[in-house]
C-alpha atoms as a PDB file:
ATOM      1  CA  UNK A   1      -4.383  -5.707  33.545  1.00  0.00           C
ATOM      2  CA  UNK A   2      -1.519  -3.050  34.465  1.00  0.00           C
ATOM      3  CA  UNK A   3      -1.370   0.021  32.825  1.00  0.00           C
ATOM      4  CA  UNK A   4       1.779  -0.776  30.916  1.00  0.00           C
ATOM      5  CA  UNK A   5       0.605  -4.301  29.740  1.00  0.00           C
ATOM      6  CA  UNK A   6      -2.390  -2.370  28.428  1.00  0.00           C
ATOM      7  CA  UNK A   7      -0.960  -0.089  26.287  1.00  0.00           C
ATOM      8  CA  UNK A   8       1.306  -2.958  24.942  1.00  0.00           C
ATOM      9  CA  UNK A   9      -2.261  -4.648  24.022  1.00  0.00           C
ATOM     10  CA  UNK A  10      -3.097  -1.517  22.902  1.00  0.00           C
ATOM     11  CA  UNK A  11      -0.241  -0.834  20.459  1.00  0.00           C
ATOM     12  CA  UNK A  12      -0.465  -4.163  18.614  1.00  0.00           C
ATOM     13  CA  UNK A  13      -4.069  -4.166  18.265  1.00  0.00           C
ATOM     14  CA  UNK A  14      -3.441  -0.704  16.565  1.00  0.00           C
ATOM     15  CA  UNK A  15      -0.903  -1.678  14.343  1.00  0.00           C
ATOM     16  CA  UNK A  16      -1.827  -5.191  13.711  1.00  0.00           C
ATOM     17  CA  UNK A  17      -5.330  -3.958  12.732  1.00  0.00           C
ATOM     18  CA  UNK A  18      -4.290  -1.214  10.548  1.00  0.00           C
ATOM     19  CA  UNK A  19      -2.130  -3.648   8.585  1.00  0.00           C
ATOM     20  CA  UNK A  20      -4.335  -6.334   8.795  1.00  0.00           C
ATOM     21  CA  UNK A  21      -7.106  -3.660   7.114  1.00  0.00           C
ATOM     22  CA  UNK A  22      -4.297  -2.736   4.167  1.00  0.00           C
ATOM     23  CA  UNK A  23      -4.209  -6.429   3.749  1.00  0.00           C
ATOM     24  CA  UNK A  24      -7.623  -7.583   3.617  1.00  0.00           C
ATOM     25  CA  UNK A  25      -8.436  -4.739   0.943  1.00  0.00           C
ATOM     26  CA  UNK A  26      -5.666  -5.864  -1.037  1.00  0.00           C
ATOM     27  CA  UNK A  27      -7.843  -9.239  -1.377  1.00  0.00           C
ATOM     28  CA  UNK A  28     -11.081  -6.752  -2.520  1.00  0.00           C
ATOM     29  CA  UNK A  29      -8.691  -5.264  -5.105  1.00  0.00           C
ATOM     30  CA  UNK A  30      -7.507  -9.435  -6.698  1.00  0.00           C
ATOM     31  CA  UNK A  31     -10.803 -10.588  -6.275  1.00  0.00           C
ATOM     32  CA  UNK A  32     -12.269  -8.148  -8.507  1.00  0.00           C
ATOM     33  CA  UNK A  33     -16.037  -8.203  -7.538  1.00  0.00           C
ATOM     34  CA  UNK A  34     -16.446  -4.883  -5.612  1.00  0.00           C
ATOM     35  CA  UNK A  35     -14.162  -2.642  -3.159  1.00  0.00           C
ATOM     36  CA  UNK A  36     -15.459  -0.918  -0.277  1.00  0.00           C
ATOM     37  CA  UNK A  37     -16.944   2.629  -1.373  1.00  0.00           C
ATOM     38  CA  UNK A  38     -13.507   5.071  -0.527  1.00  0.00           C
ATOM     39  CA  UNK A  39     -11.382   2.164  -2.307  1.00  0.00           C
ATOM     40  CA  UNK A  40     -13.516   2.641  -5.112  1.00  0.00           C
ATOM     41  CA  UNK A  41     -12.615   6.219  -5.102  1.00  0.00           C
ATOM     42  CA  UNK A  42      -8.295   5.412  -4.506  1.00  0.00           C
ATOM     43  CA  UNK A  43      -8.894   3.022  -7.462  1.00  0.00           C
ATOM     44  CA  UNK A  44     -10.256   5.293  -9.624  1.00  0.00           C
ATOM     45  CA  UNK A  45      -7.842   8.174  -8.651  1.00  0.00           C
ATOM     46  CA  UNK A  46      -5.097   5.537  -9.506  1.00  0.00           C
ATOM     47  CA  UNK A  47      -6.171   4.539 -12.552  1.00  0.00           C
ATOM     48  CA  UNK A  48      -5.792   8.041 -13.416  1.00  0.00           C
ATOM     49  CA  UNK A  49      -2.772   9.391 -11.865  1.00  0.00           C
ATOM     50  CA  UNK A  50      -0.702   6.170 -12.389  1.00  0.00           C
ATOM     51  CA  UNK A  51       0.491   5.952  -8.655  1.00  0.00           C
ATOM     52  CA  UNK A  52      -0.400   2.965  -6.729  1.00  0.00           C
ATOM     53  CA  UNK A  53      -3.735   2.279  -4.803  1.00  0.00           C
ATOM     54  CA  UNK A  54      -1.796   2.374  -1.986  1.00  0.00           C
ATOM     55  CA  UNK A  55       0.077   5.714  -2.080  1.00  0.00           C
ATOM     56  CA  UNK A  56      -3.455   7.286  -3.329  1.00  0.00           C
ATOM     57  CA  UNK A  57      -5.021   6.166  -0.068  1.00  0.00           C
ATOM     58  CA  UNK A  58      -2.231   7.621   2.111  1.00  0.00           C
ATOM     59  CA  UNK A  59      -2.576  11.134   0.039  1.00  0.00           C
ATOM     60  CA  UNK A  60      -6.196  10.849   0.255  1.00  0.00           C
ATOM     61  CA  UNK A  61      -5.999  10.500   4.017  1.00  0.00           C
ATOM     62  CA  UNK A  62      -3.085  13.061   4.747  1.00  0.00           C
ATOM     63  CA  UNK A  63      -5.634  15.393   2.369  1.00  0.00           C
ATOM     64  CA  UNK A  64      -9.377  14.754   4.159  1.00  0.00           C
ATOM     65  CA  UNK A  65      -7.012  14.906   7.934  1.00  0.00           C
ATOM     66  CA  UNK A  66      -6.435  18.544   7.136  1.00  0.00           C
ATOM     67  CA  UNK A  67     -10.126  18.939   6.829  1.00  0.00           C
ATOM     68  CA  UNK A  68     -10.385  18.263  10.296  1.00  0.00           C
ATOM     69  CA  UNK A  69      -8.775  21.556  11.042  1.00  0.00           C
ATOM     70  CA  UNK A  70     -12.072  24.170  10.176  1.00  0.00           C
ATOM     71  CA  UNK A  71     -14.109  21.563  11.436  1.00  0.00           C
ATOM     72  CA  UNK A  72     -11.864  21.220  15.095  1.00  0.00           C
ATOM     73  CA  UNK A  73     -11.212  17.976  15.391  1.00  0.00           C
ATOM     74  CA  UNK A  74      -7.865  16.688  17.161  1.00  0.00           C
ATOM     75  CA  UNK A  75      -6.069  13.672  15.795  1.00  0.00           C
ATOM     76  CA  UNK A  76      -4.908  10.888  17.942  1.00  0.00           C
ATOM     77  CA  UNK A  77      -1.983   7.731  17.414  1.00  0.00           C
ATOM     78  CA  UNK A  78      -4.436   6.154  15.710  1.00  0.00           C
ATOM     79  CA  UNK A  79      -5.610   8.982  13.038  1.00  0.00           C
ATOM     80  CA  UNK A  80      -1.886   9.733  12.098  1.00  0.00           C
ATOM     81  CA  UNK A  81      -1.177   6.029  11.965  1.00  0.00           C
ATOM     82  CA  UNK A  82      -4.105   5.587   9.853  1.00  0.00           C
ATOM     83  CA  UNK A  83      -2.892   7.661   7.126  1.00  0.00           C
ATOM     84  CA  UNK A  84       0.584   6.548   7.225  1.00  0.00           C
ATOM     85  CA  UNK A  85      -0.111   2.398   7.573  1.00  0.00           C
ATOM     86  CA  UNK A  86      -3.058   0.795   5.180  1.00  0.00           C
ATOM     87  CA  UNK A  87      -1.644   2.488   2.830  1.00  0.00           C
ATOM     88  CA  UNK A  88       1.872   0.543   3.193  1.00  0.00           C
ATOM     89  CA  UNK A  89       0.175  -2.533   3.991  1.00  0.00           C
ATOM     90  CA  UNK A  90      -1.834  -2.216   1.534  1.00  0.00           C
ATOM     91  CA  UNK A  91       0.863  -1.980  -1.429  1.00  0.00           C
ATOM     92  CA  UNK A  92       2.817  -4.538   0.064  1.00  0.00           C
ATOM     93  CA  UNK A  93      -0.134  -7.299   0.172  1.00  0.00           C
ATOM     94  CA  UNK A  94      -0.994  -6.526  -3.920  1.00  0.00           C
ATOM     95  CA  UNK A  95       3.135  -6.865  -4.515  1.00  0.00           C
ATOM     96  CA  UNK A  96       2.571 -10.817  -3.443  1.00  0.00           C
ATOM     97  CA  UNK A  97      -1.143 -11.638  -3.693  1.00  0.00           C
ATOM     98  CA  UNK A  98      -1.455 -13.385  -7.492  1.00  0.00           C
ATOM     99  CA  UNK A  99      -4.963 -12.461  -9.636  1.00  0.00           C
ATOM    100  CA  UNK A 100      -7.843 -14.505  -9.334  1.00  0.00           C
ATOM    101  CA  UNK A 101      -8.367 -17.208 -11.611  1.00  0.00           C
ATOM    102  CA  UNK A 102     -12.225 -18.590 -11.713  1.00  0.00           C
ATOM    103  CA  UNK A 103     -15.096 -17.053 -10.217  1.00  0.00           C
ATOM    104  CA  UNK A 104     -15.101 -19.754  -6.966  1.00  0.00           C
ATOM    105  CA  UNK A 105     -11.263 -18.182  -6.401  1.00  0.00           C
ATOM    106  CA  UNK A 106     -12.632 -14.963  -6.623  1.00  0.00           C
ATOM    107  CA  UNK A 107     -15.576 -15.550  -3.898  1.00  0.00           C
ATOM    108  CA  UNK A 108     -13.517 -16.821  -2.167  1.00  0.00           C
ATOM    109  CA  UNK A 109     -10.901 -13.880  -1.972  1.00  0.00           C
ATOM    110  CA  UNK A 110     -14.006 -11.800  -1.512  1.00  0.00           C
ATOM    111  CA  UNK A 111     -15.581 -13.751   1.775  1.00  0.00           C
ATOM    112  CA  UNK A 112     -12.449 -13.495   3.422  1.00  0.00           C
ATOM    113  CA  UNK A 113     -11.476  -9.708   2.761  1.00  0.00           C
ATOM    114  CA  UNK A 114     -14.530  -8.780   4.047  1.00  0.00           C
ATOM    115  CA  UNK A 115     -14.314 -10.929   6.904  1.00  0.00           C
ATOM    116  CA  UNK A 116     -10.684  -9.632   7.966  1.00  0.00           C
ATOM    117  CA  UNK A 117     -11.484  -6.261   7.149  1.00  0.00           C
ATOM    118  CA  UNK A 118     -14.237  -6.287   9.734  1.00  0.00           C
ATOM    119  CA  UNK A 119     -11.703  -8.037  12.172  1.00  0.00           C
ATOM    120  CA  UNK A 120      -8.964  -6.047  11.475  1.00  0.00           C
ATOM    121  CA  UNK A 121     -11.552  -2.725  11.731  1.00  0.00           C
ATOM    122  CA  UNK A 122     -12.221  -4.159  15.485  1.00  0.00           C
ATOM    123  CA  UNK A 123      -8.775  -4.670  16.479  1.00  0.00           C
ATOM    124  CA  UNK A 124      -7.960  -0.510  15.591  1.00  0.00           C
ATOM    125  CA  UNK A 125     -11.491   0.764  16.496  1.00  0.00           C
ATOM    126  CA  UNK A 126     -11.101  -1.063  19.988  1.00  0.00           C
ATOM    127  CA  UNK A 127      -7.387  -0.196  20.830  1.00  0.00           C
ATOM    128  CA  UNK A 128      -8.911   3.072  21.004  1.00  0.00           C
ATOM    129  CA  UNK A 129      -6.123   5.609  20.203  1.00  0.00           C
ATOM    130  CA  UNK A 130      -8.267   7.686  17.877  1.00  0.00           C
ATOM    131  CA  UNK A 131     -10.400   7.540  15.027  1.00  0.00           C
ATOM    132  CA  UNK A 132      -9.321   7.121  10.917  1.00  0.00           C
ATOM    133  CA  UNK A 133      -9.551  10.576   9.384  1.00  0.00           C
ATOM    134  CA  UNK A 134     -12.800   9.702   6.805  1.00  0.00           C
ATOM    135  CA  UNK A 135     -14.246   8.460  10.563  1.00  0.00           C
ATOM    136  CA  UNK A 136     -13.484  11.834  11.869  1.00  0.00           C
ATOM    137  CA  UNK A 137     -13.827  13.879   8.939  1.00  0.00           C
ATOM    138  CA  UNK A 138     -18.044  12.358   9.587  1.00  0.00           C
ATOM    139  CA  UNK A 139     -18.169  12.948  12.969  1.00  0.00           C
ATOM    140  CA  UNK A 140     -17.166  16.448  12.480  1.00  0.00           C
ATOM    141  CA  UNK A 141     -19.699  17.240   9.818  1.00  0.00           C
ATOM    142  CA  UNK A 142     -22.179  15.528  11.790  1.00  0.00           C
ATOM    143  CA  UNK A 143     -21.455  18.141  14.485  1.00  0.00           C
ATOM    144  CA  UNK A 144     -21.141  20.912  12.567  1.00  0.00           C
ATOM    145  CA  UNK A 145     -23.789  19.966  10.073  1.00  0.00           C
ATOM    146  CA  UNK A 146     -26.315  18.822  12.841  1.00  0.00           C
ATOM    147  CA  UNK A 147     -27.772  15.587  10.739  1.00  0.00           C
ATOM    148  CA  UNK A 148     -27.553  12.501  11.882  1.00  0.00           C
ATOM    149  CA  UNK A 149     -24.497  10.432  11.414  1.00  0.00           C
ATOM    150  CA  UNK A 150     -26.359   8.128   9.096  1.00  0.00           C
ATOM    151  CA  UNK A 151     -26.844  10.772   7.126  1.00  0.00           C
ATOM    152  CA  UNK A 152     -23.686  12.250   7.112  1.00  0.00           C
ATOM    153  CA  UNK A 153     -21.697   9.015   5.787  1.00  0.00           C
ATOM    154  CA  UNK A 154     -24.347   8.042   3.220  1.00  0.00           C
ATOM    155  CA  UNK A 155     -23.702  11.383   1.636  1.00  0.00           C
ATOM    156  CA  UNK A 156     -19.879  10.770   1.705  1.00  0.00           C
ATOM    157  CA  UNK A 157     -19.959   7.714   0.909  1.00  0.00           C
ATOM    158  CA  UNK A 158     -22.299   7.475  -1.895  1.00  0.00           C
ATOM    159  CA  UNK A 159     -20.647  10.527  -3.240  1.00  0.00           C
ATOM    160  CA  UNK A 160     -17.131   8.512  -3.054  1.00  0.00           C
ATOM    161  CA  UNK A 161     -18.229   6.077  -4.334  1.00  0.00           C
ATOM    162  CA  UNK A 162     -20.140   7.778  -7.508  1.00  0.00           C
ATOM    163  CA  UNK A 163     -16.681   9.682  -7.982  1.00  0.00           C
ATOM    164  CA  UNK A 164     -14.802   6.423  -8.023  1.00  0.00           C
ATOM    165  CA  UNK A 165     -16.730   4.414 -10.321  1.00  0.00           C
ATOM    166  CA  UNK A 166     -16.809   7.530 -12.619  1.00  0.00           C
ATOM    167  CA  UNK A 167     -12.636   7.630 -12.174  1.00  0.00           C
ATOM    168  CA  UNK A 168     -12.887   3.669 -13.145  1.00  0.00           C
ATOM    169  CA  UNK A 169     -12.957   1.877  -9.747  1.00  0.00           C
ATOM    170  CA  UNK A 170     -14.235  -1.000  -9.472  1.00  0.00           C
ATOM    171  CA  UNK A 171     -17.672  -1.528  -8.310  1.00  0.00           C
ATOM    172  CA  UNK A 172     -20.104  -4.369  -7.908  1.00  0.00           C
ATOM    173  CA  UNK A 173     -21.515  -7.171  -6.010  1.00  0.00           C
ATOM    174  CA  UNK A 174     -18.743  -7.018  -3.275  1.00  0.00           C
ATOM    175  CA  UNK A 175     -19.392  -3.107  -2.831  1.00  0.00           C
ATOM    176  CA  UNK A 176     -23.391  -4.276  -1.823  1.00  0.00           C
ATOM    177  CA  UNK A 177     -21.974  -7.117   0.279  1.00  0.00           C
ATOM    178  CA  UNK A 178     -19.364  -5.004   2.137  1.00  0.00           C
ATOM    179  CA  UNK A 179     -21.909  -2.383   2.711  1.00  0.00           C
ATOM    180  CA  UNK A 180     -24.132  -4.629   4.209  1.00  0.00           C
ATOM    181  CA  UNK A 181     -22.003  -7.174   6.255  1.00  0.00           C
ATOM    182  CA  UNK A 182     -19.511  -4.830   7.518  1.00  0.00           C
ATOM    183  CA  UNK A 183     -21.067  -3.117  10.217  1.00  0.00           C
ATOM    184  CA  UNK A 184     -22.178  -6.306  12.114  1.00  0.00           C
ATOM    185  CA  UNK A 185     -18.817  -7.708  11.847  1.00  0.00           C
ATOM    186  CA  UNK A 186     -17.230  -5.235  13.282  1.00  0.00           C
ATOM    187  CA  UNK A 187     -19.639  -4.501  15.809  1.00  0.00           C
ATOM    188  CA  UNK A 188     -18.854  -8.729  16.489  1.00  0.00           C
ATOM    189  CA  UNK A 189     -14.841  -7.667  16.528  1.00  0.00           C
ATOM    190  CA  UNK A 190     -15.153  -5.079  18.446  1.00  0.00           C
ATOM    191  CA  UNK A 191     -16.426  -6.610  21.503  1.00  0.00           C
ATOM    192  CA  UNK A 192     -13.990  -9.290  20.956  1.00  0.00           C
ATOM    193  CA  UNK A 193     -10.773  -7.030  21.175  1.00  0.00           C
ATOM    194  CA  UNK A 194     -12.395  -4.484  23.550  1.00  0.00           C
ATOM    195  CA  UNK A 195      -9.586  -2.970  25.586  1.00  0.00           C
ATOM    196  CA  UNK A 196     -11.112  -1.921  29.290  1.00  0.00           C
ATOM    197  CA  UNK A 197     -10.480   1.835  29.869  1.00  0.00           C
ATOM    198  CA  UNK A 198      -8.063   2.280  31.947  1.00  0.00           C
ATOM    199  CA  UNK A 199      -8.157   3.366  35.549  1.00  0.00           C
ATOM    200  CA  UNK A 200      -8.872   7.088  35.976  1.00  0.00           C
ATOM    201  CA  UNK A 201      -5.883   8.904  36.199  1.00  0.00           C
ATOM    202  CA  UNK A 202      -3.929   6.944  34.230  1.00  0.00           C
ATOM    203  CA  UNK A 203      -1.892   8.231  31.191  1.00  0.00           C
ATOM    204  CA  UNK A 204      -3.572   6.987  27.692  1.00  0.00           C
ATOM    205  CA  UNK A 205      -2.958   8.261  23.961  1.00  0.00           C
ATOM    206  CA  UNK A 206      -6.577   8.401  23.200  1.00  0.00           C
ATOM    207  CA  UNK A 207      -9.854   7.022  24.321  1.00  0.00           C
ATOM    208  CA  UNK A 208     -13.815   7.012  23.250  1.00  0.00           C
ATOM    209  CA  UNK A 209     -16.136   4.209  23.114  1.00  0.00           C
ATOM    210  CA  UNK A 210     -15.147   2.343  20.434  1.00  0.00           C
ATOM    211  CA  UNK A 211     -18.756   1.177  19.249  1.00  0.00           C
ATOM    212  CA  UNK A 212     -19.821   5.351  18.674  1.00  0.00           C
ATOM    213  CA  UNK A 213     -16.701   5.147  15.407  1.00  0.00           C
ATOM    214  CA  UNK A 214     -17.998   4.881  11.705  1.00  0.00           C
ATOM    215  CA  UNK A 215     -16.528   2.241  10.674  1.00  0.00           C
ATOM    216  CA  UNK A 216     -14.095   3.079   8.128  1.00  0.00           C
ATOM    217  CA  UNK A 217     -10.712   3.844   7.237  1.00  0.00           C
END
């Protein structure tokens, strides 16, 4: 594949990913059963503040970017557009999707949030143009820090999610599933959207092995 058909393939896996992630957690949100663990956390911060889910999670990700700054980590197409596109997508999805009525409805939205949030977290991952900022904000700990990245995003994550749930996000069986299932659906995604690297010295945005990224927003 040329270098300019690349980065076209590139670019819409990006974008459509992002949006397809704001999307997908808008079904987590209707169906009620569980959001993934920093959702839990925007939920709860909206609940409080009054804004929307959606606006918390771009403030949320504009705030944990600049932690990336003591902790020397440099942004990419992908980080900025991160912080600037679930969010939107997000908002946009909950303006059309209806509540749930009956607990089959609500599996239902559940299966299928999780399964095109793992999708849509393959088609950004793989487009590689740089990580989210939670995904870097680990990776930079784990440097820093020296533990393991395991480590690293249980502690952020459980503490998210703690903080959340405290706040009054939502959490429950879907939070268990998501944990669980997520990581082998994207790893699944990710090899189907791979991008191949291009040439060396061609002109890219961003690269890194997409299967090394924590998979998260």
């Amino acid at each position: 594949m040329s270098t300019p058909r690349r980065l076209t393939r590139r670019l819409i896996q990006l974008y459509a990913g992002l949006a397809l992630y704001g999307a997908s957690s808008a079904l987590l949100v209707r169906c009620g059963l569980g959001l993934e663990p920093w959702n839990v956390l925007h939920q709860g911060l909206a609940e409080r503040t009054g804004l929307s889910i959606g606006v918390v999670l771009t403030i949320v990700g504009a705030t944990v970017l600049l932690l990336w700054i003591p902790l020397r980590q440099r942004p990419g197409l992908g980080t900025i557009s991160n912080v600037l596109v679930i969010g939107l997508a997000m908002d946009a999805s909950l303006a059309v999707l209806p509540d749930a009525r009956g607990l089959a409805a609500r599996i239902a939205l559940l299966v299928t949030g999780i399964v095109l949030n793992g999708a849509a977290t393959g088609l950004y991952i793989a487009a590689r143009f740089g990580p989210g900022p939670r995904d870097g904000l680990m990776t930079g700990l784990h440097r820093r820090l020296g533990l393991s990245i395991r480590v690293v995003r249980t502690g952020i994550e459980v503490s998210v999610v703690l903080t959340g749930f405290l706040l009054g996000g939502t959490v429950g069986v879907g939070t268990l599933l998501y944990a669980v299932s997520i990581g082998p659906l994207a790893q699944f995604f990710l090899r189907v959207f791979d991008v191949a690297q291009a040439p060396q010295g061609s002109t890219v945005v961003a690269t890194g092995s997409p299967t090394r990224a924590i998979l998260r927003p």
